[in-house]
PDB file of N, CA and C in Angstrom:
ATOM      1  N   UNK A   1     -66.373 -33.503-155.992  1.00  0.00           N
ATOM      2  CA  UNK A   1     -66.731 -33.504-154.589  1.00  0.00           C
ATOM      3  C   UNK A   1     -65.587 -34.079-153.733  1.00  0.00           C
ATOM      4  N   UNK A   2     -65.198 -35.050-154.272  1.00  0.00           N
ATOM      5  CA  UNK A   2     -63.795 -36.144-153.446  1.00  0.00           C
ATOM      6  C   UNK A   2     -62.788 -34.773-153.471  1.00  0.00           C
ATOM      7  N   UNK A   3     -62.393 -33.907-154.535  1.00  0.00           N
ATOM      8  CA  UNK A   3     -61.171 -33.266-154.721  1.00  0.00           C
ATOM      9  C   UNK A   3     -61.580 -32.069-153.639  1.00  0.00           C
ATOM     10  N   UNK A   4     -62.955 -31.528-153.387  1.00  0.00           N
ATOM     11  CA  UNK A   4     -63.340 -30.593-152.646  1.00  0.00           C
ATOM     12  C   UNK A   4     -63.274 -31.088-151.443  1.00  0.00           C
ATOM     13  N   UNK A   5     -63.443 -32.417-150.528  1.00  0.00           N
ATOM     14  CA  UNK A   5     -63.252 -32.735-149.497  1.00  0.00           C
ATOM     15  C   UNK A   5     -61.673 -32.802-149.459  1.00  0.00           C
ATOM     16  N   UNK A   6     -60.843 -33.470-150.400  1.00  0.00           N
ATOM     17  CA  UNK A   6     -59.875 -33.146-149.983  1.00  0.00           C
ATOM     18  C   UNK A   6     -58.585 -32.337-149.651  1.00  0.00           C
ATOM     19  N   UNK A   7     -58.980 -30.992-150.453  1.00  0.00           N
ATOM     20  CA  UNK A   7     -58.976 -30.037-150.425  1.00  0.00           C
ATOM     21  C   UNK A   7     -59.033 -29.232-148.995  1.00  0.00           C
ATOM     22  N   UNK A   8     -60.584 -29.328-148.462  1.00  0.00           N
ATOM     23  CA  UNK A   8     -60.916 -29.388-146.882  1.00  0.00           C
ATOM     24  C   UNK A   8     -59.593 -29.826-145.898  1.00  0.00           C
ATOM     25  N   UNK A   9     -59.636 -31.046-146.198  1.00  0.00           N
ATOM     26  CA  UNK A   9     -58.484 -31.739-145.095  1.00  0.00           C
ATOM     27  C   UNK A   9     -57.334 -31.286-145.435  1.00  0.00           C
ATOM     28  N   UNK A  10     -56.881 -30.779-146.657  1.00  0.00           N
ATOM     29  CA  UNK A  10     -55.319 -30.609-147.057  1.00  0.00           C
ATOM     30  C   UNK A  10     -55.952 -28.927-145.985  1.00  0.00           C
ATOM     31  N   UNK A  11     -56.630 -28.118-146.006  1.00  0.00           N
ATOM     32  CA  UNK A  11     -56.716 -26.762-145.689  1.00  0.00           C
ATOM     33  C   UNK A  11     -56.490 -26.913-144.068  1.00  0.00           C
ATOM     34  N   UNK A  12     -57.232 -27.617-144.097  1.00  0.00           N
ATOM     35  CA  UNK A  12     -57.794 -28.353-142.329  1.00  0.00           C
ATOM     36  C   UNK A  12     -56.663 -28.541-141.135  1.00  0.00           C
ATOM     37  N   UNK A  13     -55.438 -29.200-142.211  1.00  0.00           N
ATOM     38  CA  UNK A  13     -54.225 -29.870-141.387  1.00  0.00           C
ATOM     39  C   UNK A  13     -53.231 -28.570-141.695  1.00  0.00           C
ATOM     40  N   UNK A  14     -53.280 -27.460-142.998  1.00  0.00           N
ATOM     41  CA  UNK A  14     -52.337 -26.912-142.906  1.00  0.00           C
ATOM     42  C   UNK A  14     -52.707 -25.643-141.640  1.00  0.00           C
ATOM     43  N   UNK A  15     -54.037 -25.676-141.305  1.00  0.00           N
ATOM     44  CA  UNK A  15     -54.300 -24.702-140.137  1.00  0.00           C
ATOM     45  C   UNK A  15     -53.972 -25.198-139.166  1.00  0.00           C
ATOM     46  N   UNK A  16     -53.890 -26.441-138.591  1.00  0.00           N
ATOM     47  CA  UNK A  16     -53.630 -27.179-137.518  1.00  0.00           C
ATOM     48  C   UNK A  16     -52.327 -26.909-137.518  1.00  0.00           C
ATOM     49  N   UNK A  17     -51.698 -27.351-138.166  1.00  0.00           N
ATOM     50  CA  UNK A  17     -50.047 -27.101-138.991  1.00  0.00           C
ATOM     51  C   UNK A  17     -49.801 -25.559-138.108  1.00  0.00           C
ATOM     52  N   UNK A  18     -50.114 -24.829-138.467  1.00  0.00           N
ATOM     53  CA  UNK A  18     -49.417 -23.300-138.458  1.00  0.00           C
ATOM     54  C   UNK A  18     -49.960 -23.372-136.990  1.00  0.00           C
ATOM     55  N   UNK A  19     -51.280 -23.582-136.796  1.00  0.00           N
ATOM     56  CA  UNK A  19     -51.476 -23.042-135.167  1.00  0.00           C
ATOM     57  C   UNK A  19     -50.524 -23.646-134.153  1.00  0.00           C
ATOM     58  N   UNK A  20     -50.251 -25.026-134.442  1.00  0.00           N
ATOM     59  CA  UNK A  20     -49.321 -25.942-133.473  1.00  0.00           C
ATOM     60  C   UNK A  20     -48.161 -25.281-133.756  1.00  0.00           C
ATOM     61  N   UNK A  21     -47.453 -24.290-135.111  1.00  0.00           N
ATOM     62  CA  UNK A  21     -46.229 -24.086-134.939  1.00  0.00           C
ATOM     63  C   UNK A  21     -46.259 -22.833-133.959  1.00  0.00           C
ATOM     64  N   UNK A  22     -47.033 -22.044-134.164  1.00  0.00           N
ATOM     65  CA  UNK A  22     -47.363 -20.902-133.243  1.00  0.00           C
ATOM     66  C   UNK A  22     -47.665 -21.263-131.757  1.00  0.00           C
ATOM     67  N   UNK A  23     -48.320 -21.674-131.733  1.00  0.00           N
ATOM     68  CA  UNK A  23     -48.101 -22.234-130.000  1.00  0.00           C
ATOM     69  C   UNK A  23     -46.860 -22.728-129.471  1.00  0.00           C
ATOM     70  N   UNK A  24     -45.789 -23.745-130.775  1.00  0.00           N
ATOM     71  CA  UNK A  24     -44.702 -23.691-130.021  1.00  0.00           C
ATOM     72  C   UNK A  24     -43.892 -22.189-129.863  1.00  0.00           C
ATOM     73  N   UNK A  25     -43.918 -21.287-131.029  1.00  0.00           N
ATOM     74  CA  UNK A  25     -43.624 -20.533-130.633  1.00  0.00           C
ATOM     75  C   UNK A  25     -43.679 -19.345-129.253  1.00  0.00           C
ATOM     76  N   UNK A  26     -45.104 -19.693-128.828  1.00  0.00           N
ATOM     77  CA  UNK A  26     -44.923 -18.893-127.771  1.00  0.00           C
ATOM     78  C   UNK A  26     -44.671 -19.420-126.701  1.00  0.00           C
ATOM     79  N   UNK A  27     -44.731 -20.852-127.007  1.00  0.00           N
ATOM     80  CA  UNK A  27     -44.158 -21.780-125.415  1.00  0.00           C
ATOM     81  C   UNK A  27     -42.817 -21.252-125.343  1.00  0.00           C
ATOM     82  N   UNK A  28     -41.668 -21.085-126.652  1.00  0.00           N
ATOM     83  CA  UNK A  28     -40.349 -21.168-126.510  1.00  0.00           C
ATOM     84  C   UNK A  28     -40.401 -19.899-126.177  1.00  0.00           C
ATOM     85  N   UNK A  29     -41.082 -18.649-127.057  1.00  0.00           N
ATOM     86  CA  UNK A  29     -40.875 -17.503-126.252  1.00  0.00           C
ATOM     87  C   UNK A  29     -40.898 -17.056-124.619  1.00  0.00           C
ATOM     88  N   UNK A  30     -42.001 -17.958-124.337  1.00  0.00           N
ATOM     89  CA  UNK A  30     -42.020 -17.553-122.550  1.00  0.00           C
ATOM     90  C   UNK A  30     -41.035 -18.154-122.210  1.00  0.00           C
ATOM     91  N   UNK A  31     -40.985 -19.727-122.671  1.00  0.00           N
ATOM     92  CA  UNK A  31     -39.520 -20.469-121.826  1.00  0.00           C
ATOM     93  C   UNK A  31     -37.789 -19.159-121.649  1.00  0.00           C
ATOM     94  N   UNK A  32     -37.912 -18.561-122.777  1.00  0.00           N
ATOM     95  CA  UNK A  32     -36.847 -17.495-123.127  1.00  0.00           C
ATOM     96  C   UNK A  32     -37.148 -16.739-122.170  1.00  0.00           C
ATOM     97  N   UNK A  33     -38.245 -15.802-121.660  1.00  0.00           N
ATOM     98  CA  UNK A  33     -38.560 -15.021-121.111  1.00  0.00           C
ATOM     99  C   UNK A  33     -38.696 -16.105-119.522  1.00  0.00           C
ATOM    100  N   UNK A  34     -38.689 -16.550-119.216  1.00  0.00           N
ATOM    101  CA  UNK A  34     -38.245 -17.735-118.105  1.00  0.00           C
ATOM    102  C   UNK A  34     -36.772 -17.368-117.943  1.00  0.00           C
ATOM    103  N   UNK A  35     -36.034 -18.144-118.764  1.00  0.00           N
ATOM    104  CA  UNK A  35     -34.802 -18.516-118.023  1.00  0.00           C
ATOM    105  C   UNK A  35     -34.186 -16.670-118.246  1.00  0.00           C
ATOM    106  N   UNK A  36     -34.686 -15.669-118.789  1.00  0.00           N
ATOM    107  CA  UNK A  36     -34.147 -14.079-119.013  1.00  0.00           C
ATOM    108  C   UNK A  36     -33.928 -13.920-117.349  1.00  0.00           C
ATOM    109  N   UNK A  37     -35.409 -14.029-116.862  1.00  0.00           N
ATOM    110  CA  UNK A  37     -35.975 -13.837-115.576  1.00  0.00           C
ATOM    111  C   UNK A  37     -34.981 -14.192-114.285  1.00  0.00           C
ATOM    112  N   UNK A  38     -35.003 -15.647-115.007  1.00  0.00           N
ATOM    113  CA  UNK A  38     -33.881 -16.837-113.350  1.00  0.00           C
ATOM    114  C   UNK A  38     -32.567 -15.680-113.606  1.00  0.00           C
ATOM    115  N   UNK A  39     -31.939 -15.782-114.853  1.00  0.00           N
ATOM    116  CA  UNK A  39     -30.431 -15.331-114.906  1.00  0.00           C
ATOM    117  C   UNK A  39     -29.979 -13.873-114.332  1.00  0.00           C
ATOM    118  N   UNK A  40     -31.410 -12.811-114.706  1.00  0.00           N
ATOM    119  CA  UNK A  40     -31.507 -11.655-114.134  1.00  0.00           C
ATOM    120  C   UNK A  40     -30.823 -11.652-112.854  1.00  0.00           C
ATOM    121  N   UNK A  41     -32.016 -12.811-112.224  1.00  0.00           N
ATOM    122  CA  UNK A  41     -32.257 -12.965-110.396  1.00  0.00           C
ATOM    123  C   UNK A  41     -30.950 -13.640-110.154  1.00  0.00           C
ATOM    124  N   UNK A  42     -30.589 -14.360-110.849  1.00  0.00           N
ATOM    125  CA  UNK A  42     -29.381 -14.730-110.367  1.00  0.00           C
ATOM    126  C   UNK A  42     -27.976 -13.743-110.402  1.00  0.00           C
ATOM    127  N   UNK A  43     -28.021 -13.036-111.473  1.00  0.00           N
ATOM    128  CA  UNK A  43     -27.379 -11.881-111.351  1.00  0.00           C
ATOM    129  C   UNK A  43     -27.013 -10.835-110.540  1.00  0.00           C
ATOM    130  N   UNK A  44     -28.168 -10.990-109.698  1.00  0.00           N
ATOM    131  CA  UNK A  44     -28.424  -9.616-108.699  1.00  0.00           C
ATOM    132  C   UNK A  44     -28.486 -10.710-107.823  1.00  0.00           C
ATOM    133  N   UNK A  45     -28.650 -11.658-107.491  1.00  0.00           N
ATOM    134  CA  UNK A  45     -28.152 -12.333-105.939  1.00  0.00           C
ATOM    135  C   UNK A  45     -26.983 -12.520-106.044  1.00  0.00           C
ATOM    136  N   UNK A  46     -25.977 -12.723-107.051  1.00  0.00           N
ATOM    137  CA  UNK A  46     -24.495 -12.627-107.269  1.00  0.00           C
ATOM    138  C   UNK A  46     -23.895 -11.758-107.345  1.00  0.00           C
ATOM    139  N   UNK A  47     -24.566 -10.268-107.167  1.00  0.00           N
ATOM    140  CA  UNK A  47     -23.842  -9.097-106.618  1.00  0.00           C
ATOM    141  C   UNK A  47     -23.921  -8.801-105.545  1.00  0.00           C
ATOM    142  N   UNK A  48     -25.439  -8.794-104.757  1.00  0.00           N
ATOM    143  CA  UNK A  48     -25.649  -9.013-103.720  1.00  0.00           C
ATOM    144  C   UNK A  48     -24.520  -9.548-102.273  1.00  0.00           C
ATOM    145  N   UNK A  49     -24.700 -10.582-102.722  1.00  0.00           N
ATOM    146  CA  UNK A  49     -23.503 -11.710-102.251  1.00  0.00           C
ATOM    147  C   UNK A  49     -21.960 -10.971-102.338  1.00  0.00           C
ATOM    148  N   UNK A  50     -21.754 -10.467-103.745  1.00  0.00           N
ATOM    149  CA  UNK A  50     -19.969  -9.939-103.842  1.00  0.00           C
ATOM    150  C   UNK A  50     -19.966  -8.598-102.709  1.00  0.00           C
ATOM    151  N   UNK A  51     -21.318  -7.943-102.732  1.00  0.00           N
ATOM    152  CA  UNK A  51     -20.969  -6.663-102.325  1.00  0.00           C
ATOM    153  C   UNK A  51     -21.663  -6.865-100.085  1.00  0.00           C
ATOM    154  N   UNK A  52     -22.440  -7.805-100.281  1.00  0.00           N
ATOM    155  CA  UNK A  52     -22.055  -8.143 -98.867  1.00  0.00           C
ATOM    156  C   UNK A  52     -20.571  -8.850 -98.157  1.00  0.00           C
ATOM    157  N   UNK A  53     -20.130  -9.537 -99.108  1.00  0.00           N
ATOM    158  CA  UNK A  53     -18.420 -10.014 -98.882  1.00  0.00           C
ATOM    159  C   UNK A  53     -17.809  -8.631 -98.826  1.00  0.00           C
ATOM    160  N   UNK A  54     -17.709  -7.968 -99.975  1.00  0.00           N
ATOM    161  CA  UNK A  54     -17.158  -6.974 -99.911  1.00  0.00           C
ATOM    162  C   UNK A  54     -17.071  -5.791 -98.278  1.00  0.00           C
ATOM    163  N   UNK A  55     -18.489  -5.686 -98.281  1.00  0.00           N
ATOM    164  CA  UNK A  55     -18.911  -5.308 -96.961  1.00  0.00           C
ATOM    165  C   UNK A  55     -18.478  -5.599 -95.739  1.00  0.00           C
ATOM    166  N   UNK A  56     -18.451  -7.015 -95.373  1.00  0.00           N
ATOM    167  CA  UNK A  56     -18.205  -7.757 -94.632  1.00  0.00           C
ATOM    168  C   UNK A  56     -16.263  -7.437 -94.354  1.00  0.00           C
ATOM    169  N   UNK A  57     -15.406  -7.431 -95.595  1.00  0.00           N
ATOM    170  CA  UNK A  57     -14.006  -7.468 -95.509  1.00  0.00           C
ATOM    171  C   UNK A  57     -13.592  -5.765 -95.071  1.00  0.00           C
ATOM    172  N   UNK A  58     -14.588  -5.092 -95.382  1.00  0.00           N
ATOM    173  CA  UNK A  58     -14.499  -3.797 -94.694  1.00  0.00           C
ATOM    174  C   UNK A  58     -14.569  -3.387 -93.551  1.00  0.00           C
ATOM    175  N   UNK A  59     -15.552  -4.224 -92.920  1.00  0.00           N
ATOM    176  CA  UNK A  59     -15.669  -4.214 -91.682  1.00  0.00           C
ATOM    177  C   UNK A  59     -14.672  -4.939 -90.778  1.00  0.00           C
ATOM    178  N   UNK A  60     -14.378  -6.379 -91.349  1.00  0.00           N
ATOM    179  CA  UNK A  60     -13.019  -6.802 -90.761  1.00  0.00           C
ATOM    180  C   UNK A  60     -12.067  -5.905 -90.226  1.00  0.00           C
ATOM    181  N   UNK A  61     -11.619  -5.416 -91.593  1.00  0.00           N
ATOM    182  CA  UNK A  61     -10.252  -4.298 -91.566  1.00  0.00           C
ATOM    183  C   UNK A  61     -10.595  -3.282 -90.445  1.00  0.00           C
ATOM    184  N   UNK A  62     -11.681  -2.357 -90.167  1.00  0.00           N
ATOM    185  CA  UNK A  62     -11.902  -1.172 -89.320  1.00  0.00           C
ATOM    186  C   UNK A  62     -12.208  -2.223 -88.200  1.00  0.00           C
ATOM    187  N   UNK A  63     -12.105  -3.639 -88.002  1.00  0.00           N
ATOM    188  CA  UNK A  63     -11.999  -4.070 -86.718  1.00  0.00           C
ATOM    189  C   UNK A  63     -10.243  -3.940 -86.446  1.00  0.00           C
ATOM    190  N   UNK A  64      -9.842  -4.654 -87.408  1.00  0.00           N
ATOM    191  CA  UNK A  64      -8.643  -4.891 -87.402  1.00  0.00           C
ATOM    192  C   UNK A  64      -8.177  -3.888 -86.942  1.00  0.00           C
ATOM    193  N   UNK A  65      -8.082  -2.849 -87.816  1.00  0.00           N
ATOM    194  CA  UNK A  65      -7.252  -1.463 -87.554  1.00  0.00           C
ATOM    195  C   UNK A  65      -7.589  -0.978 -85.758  1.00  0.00           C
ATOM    196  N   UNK A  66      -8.971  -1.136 -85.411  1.00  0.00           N
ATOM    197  CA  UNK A  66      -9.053  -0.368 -84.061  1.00  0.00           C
ATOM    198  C   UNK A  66      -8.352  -1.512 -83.108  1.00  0.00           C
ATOM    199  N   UNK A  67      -8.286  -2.606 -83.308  1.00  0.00           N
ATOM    200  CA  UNK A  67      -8.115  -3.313 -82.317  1.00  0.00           C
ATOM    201  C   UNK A  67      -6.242  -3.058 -82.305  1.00  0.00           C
ATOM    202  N   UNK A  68      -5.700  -3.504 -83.596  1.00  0.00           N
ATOM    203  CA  UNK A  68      -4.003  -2.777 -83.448  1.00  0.00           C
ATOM    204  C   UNK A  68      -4.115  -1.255 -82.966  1.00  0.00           C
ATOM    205  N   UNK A  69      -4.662  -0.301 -83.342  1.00  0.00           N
ATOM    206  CA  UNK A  69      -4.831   0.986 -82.067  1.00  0.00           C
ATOM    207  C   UNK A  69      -4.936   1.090 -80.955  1.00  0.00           C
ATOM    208  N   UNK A  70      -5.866   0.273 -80.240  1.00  0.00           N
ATOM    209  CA  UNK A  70      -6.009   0.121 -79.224  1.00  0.00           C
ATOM    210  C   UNK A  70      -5.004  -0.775 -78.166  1.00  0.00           C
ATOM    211  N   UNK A  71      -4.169  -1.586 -79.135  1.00  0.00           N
ATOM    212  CA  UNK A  71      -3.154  -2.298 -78.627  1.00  0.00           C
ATOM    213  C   UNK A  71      -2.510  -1.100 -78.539  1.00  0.00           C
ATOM    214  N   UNK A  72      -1.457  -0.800 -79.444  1.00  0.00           N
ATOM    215  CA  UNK A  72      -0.927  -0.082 -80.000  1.00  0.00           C
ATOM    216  C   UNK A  72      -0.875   1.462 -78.139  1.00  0.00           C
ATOM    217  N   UNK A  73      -1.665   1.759 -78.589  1.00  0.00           N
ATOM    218  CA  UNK A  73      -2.040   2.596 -76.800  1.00  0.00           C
ATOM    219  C   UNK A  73      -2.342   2.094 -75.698  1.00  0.00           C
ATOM    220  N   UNK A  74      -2.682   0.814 -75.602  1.00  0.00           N
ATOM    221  CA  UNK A  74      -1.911   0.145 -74.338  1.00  0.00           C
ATOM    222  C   UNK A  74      -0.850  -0.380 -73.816  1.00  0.00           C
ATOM    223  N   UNK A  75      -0.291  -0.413 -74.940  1.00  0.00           N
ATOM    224  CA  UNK A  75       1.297  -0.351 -75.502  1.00  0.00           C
ATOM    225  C   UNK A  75       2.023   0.141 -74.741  1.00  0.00           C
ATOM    226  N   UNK A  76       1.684   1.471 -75.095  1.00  0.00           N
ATOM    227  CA  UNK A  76       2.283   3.593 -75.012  1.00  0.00           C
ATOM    228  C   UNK A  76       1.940   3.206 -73.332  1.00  0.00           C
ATOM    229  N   UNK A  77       0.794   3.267 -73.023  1.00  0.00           N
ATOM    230  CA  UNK A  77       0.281   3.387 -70.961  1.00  0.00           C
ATOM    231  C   UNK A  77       0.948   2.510 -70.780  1.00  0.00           C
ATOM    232  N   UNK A  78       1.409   1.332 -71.049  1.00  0.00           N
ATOM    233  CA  UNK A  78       1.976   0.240 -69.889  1.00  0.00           C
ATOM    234  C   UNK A  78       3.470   0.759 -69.985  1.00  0.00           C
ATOM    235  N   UNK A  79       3.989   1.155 -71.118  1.00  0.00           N
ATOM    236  CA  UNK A  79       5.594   1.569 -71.003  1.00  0.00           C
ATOM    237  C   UNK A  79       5.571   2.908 -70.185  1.00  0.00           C
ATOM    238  N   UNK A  80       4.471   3.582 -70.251  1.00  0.00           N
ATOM    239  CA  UNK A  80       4.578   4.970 -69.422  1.00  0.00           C
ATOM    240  C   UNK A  80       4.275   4.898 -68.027  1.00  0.00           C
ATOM    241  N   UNK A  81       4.083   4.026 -67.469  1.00  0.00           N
ATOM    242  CA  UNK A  81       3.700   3.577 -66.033  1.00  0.00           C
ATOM    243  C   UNK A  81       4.903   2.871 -65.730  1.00  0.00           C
ATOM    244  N   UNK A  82       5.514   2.256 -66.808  1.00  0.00           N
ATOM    245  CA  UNK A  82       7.018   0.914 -66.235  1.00  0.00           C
ATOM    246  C   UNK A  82       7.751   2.715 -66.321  1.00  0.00           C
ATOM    247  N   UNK A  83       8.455   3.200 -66.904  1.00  0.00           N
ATOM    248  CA  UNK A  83       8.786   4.090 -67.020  1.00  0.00           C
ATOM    249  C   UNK A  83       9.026   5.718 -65.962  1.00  0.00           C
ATOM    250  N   UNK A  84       7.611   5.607 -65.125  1.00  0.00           N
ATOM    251  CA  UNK A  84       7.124   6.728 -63.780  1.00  0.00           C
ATOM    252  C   UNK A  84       7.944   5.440 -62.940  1.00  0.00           C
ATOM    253  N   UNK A  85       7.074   4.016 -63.046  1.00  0.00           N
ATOM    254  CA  UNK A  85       7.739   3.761 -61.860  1.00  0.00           C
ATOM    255  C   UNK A  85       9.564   3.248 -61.671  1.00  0.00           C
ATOM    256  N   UNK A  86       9.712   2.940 -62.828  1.00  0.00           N
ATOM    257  CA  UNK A  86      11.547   3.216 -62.483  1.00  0.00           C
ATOM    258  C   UNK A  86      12.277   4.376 -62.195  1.00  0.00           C
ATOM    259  N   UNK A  87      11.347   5.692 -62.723  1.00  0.00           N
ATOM    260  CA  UNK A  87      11.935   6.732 -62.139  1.00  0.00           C
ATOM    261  C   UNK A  87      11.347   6.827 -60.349  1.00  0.00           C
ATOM    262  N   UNK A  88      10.283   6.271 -60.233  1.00  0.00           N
ATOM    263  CA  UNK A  88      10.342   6.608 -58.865  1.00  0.00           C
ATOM    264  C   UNK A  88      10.910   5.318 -57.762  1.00  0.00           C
ATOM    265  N   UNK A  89      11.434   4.432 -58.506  1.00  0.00           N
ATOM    266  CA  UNK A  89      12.320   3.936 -57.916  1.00  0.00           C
ATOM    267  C   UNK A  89      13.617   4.137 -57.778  1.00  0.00           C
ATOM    268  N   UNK A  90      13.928   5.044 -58.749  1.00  0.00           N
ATOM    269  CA  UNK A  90      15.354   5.305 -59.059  1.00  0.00           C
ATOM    270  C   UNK A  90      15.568   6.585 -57.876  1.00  0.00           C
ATOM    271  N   UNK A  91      14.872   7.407 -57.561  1.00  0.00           N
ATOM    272  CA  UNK A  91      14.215   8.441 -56.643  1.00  0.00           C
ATOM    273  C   UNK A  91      14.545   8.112 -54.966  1.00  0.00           C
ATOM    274  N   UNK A  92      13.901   6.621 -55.092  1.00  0.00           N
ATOM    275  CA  UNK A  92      13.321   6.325 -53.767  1.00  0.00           C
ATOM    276  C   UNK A  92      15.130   5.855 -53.730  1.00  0.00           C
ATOM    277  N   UNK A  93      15.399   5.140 -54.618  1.00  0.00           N
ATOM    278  CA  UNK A  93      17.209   4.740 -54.004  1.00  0.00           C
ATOM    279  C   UNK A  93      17.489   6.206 -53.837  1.00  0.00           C
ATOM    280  N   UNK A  94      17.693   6.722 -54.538  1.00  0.00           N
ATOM    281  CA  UNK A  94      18.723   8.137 -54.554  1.00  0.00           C
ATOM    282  C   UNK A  94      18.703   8.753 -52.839  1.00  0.00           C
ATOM    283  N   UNK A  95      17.337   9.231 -52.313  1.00  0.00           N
ATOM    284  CA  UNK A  95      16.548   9.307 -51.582  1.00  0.00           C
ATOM    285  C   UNK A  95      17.089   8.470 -50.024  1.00  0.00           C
ATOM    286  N   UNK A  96      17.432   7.340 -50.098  1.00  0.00           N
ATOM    287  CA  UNK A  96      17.863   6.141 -49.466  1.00  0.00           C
ATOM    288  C   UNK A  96      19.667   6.449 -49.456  1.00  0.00           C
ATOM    289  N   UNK A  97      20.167   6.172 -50.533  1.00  0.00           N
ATOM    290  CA  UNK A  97      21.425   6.659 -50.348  1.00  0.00           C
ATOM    291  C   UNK A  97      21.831   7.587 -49.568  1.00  0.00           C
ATOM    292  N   UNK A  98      21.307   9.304 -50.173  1.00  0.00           N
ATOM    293  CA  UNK A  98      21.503  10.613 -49.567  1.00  0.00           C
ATOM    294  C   UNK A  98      21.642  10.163 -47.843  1.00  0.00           C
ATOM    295  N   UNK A  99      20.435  10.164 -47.721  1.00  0.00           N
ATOM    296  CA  UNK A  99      19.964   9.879 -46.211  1.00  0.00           C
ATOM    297  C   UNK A  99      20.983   8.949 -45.139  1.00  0.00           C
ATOM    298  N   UNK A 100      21.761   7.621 -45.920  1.00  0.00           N
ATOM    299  CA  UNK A 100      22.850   6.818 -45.834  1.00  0.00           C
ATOM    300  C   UNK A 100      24.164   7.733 -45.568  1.00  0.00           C
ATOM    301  N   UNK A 101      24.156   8.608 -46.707  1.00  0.00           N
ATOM    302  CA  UNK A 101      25.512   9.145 -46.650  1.00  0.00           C
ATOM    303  C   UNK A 101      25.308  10.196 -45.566  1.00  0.00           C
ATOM    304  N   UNK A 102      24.414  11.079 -45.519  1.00  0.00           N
ATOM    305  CA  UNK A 102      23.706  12.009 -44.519  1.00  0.00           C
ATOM    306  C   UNK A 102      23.881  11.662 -42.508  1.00  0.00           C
ATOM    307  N   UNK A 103      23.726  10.078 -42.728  1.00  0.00           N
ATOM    308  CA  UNK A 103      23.763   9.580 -41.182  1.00  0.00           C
ATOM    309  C   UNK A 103      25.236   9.196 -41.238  1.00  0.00           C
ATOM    310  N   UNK A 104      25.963   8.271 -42.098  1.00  0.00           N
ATOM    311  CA  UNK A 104      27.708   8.711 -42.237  1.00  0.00           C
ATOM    312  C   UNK A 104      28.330   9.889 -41.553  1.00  0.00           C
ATOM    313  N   UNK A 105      28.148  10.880 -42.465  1.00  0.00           N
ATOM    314  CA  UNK A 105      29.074  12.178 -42.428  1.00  0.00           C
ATOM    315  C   UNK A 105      28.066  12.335 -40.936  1.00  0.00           C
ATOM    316  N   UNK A 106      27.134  12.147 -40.509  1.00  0.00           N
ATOM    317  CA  UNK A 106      26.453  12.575 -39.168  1.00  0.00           C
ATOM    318  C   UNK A 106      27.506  11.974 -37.891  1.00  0.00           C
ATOM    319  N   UNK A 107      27.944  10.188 -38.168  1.00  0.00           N
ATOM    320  CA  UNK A 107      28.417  10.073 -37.118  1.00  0.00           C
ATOM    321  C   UNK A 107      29.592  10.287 -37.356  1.00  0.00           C
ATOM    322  N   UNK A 108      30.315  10.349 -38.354  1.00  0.00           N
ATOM    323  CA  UNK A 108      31.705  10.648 -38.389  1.00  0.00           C
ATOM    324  C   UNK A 108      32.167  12.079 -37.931  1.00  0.00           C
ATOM    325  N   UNK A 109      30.973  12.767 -37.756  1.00  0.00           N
ATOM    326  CA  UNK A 109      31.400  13.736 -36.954  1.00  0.00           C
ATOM    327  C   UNK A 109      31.007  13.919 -35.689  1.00  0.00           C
ATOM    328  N   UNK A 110      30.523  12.944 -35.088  1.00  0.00           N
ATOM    329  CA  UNK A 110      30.208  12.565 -33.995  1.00  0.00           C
ATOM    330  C   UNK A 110      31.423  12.049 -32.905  1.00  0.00           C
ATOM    331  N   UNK A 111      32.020  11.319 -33.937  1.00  0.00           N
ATOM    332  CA  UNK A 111      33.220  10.811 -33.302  1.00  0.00           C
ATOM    333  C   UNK A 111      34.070  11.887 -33.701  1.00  0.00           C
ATOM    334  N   UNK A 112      33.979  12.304 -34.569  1.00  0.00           N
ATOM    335  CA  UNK A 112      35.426  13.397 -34.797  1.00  0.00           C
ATOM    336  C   UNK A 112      35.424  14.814 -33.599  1.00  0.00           C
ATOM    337  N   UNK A 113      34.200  14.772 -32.631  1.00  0.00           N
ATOM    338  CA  UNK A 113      34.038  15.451 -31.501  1.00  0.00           C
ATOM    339  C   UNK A 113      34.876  14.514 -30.320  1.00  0.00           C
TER     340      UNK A 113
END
């Protein structure tokens, strides 16, 4: 009877035994399936992130680029306006001269009467 009870308890503790190892097992399995989960998510917020930078340096540049264009052709108009107006200053002397030499030769033949 003693060897049959103890028997019982040796059976008793090796079920306790296996169930407690099995429960850790599935604690560690979910914990695994836990941190799978975080690293995933962290994965994809760390591309996220590269490919909004990425994004972001693209957009820089097509600022960049229009804004040197746009210099770039206000550039071109301000030299093409300095440019009209030295020729039409160069015009307005010429213009001024003629007219100079024009009233000259006018009175010099005024007096040469």
């Amino acid at each position: 009877r003693e060897r049959a009870f103890l028997e019982r308890q040796q059976e008793e503790a090796r079920r306790k035994s296996l169930a407690e190892d099995e429960r850790r097992k599935q604690i560690a399995m979910e914990e695994a399936k836990r941190q799978a989960e975080e690293a995933k998510i962290k994965r994809q917020n760390e591309e996220r992130v590269r490919q909004e930078k990425l994004e972001e340096e693209e957009r820089q540049r097509r600022e960049d680029e229009e804004a040197k264009r746009k210099f770039a052709e206000e550039e071109e108009e301000r030299k093409r306006r300095a440019a009209e107006e030295a020729a039409h200053q160069e015009a307005e002397r010429k213009r001024e001269a003629d007219e100079e030499a024009a009233r000259r030769a006018q009175e010099e033949a005024d007096e040469a009467d």
